[in-house]
Protein backbone atom coordinates (compact mmCIF):
# COMPACT_ATOMS: atom_id res chain seq x y z
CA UNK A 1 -22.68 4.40 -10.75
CA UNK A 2 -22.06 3.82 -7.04
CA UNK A 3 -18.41 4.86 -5.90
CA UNK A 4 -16.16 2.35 -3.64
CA UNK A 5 -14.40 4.22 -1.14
CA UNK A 6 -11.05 2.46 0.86
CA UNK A 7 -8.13 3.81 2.33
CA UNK A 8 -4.78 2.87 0.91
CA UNK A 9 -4.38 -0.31 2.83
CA UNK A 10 -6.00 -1.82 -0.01
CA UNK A 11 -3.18 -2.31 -1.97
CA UNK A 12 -4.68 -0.68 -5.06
CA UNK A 13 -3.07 1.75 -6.64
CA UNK A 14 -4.78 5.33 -6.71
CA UNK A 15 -4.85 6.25 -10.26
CA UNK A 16 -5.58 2.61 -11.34
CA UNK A 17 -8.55 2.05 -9.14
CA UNK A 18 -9.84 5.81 -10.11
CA UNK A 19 -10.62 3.92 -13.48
CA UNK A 20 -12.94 1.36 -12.36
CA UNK A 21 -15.00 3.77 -9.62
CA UNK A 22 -12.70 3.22 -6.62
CA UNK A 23 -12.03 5.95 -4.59
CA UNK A 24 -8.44 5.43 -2.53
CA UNK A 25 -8.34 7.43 1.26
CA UNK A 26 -4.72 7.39 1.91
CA UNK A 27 -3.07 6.55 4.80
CA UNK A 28 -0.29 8.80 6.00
CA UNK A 29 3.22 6.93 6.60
CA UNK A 30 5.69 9.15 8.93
CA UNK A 31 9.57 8.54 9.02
CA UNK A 32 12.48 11.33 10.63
CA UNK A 33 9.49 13.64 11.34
CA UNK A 34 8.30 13.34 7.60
CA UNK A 35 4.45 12.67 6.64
CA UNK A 36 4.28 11.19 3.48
CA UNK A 37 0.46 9.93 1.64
CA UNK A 38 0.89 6.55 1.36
CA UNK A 39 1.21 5.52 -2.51
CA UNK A 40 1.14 9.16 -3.46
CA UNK A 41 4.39 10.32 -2.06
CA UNK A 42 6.10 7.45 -1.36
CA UNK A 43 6.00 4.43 -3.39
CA UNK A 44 5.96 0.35 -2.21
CA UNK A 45 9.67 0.15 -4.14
CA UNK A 46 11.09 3.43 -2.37
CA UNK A 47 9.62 2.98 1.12
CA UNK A 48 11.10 -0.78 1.33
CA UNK A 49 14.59 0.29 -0.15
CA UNK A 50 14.70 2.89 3.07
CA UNK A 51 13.83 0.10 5.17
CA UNK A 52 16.42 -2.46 4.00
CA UNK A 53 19.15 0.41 3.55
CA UNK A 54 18.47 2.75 6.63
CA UNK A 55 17.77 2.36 10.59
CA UNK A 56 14.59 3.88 10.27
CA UNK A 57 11.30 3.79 12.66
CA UNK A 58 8.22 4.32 10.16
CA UNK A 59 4.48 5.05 12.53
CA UNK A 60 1.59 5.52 10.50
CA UNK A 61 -1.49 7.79 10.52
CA UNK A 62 -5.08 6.19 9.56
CA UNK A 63 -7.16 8.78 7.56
CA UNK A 64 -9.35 11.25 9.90
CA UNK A 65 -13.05 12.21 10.02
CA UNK A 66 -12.20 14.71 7.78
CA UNK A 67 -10.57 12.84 5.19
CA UNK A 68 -13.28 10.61 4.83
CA UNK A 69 -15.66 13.49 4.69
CA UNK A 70 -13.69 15.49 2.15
CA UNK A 71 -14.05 12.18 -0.63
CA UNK A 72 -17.81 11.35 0.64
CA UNK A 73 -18.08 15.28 -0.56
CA UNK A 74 -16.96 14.82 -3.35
CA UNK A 75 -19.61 11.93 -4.70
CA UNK A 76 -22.53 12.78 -7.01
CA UNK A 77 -23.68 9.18 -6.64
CA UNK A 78 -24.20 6.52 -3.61
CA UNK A 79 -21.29 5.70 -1.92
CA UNK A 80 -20.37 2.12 -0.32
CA UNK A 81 -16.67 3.10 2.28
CA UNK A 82 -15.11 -0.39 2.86
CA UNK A 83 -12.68 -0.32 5.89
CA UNK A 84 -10.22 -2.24 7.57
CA UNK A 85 -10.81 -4.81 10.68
CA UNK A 86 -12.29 -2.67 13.36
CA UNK A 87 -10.55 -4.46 15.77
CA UNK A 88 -7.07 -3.37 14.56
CA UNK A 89 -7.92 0.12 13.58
CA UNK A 90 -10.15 3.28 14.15
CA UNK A 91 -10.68 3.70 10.59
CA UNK A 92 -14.07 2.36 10.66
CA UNK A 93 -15.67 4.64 13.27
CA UNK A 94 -13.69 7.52 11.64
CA UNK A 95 -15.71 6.62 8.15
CA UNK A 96 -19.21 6.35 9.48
CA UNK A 97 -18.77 9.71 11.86
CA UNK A 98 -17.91 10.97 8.51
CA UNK A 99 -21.15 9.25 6.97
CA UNK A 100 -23.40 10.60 9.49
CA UNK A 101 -22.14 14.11 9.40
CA UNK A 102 -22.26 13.96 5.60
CA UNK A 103 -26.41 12.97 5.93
CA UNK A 104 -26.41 15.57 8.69
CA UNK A 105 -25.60 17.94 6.24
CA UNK A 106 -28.10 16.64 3.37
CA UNK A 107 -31.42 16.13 6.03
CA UNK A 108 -31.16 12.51 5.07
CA UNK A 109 -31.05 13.45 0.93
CA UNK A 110 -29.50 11.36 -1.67
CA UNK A 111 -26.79 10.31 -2.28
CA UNK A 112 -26.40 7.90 0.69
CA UNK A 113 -23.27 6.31 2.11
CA UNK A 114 -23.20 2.62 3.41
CA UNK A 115 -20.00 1.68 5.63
CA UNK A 116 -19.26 -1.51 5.79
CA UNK A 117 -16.53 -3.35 8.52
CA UNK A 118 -14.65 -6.32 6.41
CA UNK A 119 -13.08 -7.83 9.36
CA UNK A 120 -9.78 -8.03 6.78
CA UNK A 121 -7.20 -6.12 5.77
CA UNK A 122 -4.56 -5.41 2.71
CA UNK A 123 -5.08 -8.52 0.12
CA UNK A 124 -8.46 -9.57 1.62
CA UNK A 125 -9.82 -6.14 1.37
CA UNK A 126 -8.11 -5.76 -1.79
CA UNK A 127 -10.37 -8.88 -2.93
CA UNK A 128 -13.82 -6.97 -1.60
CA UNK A 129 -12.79 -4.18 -2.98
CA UNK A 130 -12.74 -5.13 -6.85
CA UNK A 131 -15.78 -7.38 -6.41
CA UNK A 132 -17.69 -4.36 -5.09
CA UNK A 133 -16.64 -2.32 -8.31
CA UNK A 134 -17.75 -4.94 -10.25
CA UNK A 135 -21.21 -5.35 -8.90
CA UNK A 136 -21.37 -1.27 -9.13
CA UNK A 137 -20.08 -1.31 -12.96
CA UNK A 138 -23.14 -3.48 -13.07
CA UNK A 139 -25.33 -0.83 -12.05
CA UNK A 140 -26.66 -2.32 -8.88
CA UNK A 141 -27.40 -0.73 -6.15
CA UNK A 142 -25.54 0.53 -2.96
CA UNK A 143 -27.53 -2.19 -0.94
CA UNK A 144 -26.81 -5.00 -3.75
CA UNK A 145 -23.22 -4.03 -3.10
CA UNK A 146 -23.07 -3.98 0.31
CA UNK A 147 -25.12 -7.76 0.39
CA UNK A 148 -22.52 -8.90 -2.07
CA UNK A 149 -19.28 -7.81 0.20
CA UNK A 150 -21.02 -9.18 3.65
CA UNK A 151 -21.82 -12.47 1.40
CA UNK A 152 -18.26 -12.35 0.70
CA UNK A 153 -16.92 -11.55 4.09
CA UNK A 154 -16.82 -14.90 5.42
CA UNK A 155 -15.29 -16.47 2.48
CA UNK A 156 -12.27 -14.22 2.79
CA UNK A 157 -9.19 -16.03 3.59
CA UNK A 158 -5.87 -14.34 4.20
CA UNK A 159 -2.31 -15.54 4.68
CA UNK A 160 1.19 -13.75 4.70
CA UNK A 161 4.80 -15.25 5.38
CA UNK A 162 6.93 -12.86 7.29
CA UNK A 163 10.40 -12.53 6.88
CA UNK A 164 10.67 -11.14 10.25
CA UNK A 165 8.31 -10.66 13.64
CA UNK A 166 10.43 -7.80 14.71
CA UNK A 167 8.68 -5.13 12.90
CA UNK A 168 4.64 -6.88 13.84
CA UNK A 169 6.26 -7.47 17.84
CA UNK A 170 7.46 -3.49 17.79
CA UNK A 171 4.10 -2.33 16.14
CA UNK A 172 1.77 -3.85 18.72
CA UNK A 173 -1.25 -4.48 16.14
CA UNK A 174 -1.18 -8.07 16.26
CA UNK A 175 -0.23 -8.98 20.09
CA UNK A 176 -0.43 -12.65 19.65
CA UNK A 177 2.96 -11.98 18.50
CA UNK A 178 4.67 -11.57 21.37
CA UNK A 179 3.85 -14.74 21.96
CA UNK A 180 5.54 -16.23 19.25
CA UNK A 181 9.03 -15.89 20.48
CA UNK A 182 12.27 -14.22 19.42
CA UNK A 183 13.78 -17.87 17.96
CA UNK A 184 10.97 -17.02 15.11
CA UNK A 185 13.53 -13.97 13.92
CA UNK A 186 15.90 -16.60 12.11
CA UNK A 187 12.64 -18.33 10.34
CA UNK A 188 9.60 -17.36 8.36
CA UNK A 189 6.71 -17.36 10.32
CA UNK A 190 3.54 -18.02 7.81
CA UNK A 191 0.67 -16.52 9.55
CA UNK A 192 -3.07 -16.43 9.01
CA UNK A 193 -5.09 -13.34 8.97
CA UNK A 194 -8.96 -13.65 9.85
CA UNK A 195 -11.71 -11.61 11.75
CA UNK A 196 -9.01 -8.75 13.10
CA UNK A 197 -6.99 -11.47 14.61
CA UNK A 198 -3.49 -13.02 13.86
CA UNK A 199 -2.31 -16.95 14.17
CA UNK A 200 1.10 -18.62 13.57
CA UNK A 201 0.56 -21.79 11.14
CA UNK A 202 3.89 -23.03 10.67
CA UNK A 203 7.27 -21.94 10.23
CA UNK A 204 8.89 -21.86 6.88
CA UNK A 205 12.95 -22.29 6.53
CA UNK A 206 13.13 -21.14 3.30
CA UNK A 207 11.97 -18.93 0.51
CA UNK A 208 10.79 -21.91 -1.57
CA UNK A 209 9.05 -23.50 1.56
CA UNK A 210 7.11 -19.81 2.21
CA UNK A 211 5.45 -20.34 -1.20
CA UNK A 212 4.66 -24.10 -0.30
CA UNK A 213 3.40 -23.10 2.76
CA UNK A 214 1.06 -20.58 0.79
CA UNK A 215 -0.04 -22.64 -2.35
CA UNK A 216 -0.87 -25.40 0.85
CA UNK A 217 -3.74 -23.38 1.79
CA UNK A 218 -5.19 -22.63 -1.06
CA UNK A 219 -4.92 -26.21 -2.36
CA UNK A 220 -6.04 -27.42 1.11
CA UNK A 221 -9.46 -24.83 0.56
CA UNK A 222 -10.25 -25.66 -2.66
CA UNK A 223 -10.41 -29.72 -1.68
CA UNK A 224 -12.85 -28.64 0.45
CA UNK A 225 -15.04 -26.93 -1.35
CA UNK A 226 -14.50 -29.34 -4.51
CA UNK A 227 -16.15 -31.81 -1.99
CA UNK A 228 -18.77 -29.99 -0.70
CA UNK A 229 -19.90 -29.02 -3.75
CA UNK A 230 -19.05 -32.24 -5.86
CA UNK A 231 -17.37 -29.79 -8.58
CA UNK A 232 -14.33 -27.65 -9.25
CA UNK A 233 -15.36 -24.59 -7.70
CA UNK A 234 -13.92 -20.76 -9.12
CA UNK A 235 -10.86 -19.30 -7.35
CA UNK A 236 -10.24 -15.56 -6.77
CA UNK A 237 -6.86 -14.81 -5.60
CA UNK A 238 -4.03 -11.75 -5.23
CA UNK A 239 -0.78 -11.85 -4.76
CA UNK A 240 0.84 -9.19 -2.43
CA UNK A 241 4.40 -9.07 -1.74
CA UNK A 242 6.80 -6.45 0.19
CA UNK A 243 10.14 -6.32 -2.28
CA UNK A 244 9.73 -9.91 -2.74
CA UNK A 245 8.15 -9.65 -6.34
CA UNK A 246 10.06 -12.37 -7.92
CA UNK A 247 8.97 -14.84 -5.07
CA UNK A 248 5.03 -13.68 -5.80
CA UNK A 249 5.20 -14.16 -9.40
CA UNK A 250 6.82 -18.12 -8.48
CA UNK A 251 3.70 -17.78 -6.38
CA UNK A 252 1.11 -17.15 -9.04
CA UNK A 253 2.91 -19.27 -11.57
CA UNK A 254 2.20 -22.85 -9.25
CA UNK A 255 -1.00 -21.19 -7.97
CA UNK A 256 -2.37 -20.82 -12.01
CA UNK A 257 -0.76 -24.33 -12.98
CA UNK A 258 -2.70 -26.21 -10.57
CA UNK A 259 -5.88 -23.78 -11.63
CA UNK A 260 -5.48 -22.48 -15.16
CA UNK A 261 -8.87 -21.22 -14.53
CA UNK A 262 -8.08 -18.95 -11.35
CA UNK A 263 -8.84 -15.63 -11.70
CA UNK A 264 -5.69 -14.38 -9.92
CA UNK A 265 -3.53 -10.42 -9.32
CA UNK A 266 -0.61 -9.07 -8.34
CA UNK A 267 0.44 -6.19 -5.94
CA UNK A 268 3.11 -4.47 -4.14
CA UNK A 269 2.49 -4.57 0.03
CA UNK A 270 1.52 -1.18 0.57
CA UNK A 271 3.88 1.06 2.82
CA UNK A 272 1.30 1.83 5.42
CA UNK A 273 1.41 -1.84 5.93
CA UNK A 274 4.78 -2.65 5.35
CA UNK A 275 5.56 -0.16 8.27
CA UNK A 276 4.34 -2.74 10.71
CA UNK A 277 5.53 -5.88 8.77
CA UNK A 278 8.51 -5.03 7.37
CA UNK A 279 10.07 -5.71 3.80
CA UNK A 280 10.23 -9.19 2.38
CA UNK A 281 6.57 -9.83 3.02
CA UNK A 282 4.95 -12.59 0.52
CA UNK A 283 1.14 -12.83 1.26
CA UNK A 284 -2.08 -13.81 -0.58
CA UNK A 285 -5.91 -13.62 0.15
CA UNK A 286 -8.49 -15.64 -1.67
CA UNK A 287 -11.86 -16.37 -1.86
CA UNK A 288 -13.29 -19.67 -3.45
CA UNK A 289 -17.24 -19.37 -4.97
């Protein structure tokens, strides 16, 4: 079967997507001079508990050539690597430097690796990630994975309420923040993620309107597609939160009553990407077929 490689931005949990052929890269969080693997050493629940509790600066570290190059070594099969935006990361030309020096090494032999950009992060690639398993478990083919991700790529939508900027302005990745203004520190900004690029929607007062602001978009996407297509159309969904998972359960519960049907998950906001967000993060990413 055809491994999934990703990096631990994924939100997916190591041992758990080890099960169903996915292969986690993680990412390396640092805090008071500490590396830690992200997921392996230092858990969603711990990493957010320092944050709330202690005036701490976490950086992160993506995964390096080598990384990527010790897990492509590692396959007996195909491999498709999914990665992060490129325009928010170098993880993407670190993964196919890695993929050509692993053909290098094989004069162009089996197994092959296909590296794919998803122009997404966390949730969204969260979402790619499972679907490419899926087609793999299948037993398709590298290339009938990699045409079912790009066909997906587009249809990726992405949203996250923030219960601060502070953390996002101080980590530089998205700089339309800066923009935003320092007034947004006493509100929840709910912000859309799509193509490597961030964008203030609205501003939400209060817990309750964060998750109205969320279940908005997805009801305001499936409309559309109900009319384009002249039928209820499927919903794929996850749930991400940052120490918020009381708020992201509310979330799914009003998500699955408006679409018993939904096929939807839960997960904790990885620290790699809570490091530049923050605790308190409620999010989802969803794709409508």
């Amino acid at each position: 079967m055809v491994r999934i490689v990703v990096d631990s931005s994924t939100c997916l949990d190591p041992n758990e997507a080890a099960k169903i052929g996915i292969d986690v890269v993680p990412l390396i969080v640092i805090m008071d001079g500490k590396a830690y693997r992200d997921f392996l050493d230092l858990t969603p629940t711990e990493f957010y508990r320092i944050l709330r509790t202690n005036d701490v600066q976490a950086t992160t570290s993506a995964p390096s050539v080598g990384d990527y190059l010790r897990y492509f070594n590692q396959a007996n099969s195909d491999i498709v690597c999914l990665t992060v935006a490129n325009t928010i990361t170098s993880m993407y030309q670190a993964a196919v430097s890695a993929a050509n020096l692993f053909m290098e090494s094989r004069n162009g032999a089996k197994p092959e690796i296909h590296v794919v950009d998803t122009k997404t992060a966390a949730g969204g690639l969260r979402l790619l990630a499972l679907e490419a398993a899926k087609v793999a478990a299948q037993g398709k083919s590298a290339k009938d994975i990699v045409e079912r991700v790009n066909q997906l790529i587009p249809k990726i939508r992405m949203f996250g309420a923030l219960e601060t900027v502070s953390f996002l302005a101080r980590s530089g990745r998205i700089p339309q923040v800066a923009s935003w203004g320092t007034s947004l520190l006493r509100v929840r900004p709910v912000v859309s993620f799509r193509d490597g690029k961030g964008q203030l929607l609205q501003l939400a007062r209060s817990a309750d309107g964060m998750v109205k602001a969320l279940v908005s978009q997805v009801d305001a996407n499936m409309k559309s597609e109900r009319k384009k297509l002249r039928r209820q159309p499927d919903l794929h969904a996850t749930v991400f939160h940052a120490d918020e998972v009381k708020l992201a359960q509310k979330l799914i519960d009003i998500i699955l009553s408006k679409y018993p049907h939904a096929d939807v998950s839960i997960s904790e906001f990885t620290p790699v990407m809570g490091a530049h967000t923050g605790p308190g993060v409620l999010g989802l990413a969803f794709f409508i077929e």
